[in-house]
C-alpha atoms as a PDB file:
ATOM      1  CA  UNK A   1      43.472 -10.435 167.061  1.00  0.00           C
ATOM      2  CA  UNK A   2      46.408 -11.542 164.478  1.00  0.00           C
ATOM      3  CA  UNK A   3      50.047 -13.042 165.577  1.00  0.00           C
ATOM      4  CA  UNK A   4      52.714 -11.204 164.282  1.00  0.00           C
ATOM      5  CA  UNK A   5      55.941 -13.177 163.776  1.00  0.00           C
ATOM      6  CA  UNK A   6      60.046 -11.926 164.302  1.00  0.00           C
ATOM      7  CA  UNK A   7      63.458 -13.139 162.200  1.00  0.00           C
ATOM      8  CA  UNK A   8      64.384 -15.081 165.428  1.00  0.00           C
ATOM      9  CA  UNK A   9      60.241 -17.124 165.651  1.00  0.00           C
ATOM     10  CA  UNK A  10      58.460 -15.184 168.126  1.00  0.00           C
ATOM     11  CA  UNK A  11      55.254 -14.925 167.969  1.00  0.00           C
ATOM     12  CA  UNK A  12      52.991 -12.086 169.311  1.00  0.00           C
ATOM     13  CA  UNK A  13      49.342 -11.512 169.482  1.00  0.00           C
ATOM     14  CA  UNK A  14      48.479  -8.287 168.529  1.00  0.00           C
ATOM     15  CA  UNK A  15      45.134  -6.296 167.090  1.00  0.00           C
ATOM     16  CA  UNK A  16      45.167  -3.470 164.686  1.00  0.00           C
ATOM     17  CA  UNK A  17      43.029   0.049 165.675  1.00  0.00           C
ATOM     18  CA  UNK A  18      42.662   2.592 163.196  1.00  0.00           C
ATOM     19  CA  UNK A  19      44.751   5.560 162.916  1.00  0.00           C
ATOM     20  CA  UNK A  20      42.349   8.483 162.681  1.00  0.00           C
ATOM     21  CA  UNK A  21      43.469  12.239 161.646  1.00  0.00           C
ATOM     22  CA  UNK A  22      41.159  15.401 161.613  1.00  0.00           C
ATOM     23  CA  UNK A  23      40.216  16.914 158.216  1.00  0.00           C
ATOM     24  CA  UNK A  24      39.324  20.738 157.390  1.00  0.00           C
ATOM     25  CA  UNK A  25      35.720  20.264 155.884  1.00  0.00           C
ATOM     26  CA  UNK A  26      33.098  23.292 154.942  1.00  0.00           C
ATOM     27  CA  UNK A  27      31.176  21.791 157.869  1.00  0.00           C
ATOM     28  CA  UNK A  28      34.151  21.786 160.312  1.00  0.00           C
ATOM     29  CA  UNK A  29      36.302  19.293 161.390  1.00  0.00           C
ATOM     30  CA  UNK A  30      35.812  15.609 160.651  1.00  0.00           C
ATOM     31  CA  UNK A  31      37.356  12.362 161.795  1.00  0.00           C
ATOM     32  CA  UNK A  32      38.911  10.231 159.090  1.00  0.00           C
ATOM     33  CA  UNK A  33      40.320   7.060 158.600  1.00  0.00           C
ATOM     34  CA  UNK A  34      43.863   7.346 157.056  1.00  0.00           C
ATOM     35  CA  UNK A  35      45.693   3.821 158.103  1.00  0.00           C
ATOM     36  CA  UNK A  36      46.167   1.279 160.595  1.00  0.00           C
ATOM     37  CA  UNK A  37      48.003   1.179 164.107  1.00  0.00           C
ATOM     38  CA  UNK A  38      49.165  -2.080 165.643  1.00  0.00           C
ATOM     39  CA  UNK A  39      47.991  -2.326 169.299  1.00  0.00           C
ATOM     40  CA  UNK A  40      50.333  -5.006 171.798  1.00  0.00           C
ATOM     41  CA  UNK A  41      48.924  -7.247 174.255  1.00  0.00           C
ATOM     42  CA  UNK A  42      50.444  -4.522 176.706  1.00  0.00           C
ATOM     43  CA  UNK A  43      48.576  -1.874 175.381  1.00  0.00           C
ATOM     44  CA  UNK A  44      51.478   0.069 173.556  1.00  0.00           C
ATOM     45  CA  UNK A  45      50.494   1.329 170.200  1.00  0.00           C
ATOM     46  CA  UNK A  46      52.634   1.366 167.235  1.00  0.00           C
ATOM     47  CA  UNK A  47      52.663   2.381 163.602  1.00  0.00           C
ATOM     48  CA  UNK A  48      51.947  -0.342 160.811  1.00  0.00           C
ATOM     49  CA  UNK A  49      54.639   0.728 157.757  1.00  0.00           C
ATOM     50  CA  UNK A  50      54.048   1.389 154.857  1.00  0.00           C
ATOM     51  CA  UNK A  51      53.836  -1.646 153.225  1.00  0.00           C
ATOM     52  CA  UNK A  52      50.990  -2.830 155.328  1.00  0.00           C
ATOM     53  CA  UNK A  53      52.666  -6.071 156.810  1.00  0.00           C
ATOM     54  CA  UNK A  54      55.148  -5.316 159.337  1.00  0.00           C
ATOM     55  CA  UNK A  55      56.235  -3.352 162.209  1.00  0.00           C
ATOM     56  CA  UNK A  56      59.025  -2.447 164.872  1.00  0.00           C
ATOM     57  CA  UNK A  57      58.094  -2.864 168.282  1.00  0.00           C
ATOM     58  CA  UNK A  58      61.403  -1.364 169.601  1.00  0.00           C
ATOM     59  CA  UNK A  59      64.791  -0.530 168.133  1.00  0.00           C
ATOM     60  CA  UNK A  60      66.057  -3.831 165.787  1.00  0.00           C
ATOM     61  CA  UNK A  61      62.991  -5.862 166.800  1.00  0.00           C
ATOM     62  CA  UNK A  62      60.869  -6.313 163.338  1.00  0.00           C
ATOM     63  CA  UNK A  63      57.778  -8.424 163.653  1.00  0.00           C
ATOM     64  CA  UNK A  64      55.781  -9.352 160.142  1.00  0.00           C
ATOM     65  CA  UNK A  65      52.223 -10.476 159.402  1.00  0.00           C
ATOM     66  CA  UNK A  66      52.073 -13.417 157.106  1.00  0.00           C
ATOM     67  CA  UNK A  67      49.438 -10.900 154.981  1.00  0.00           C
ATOM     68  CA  UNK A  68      49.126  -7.946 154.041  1.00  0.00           C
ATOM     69  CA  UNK A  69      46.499  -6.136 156.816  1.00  0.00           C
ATOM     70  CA  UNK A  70      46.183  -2.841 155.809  1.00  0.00           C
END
């Protein structure tokens, strides 16, 4: 669990889950890791951008990790 902070001082606790895509292999298809998704306490999931520290829970509303997590 991390808290994700807003402009305005909220705070939000949130986990990150992998973001998994299927890859063409000789063997068949395989799972692979390619980023990080941001899972909210009310069990919406949404995209991490690309610079690995913040994300938009809705239109306007940008929350930031005080790291970089992914």
């Amino acid at each position: 669990t991390l808290i994700a902070k807003s402009s305005n001082g909220t705070e939000i606790i949130v986990s990150l889950i992998p973001l998994n895509k299927m890859q063409n292999t000789r063997d068949g298809l395989k799972s692979i890791e390619v980023g990080k998704r941001v899972l909210l306490q009310s069990g919406i999931e949404v995209d991490l951008n690309l610079d690995g520290r913040t994300f938009y829970t809705a239109l306007n509303q940008l929350f930031k990790f005080n790291y970089k997590v992914a």
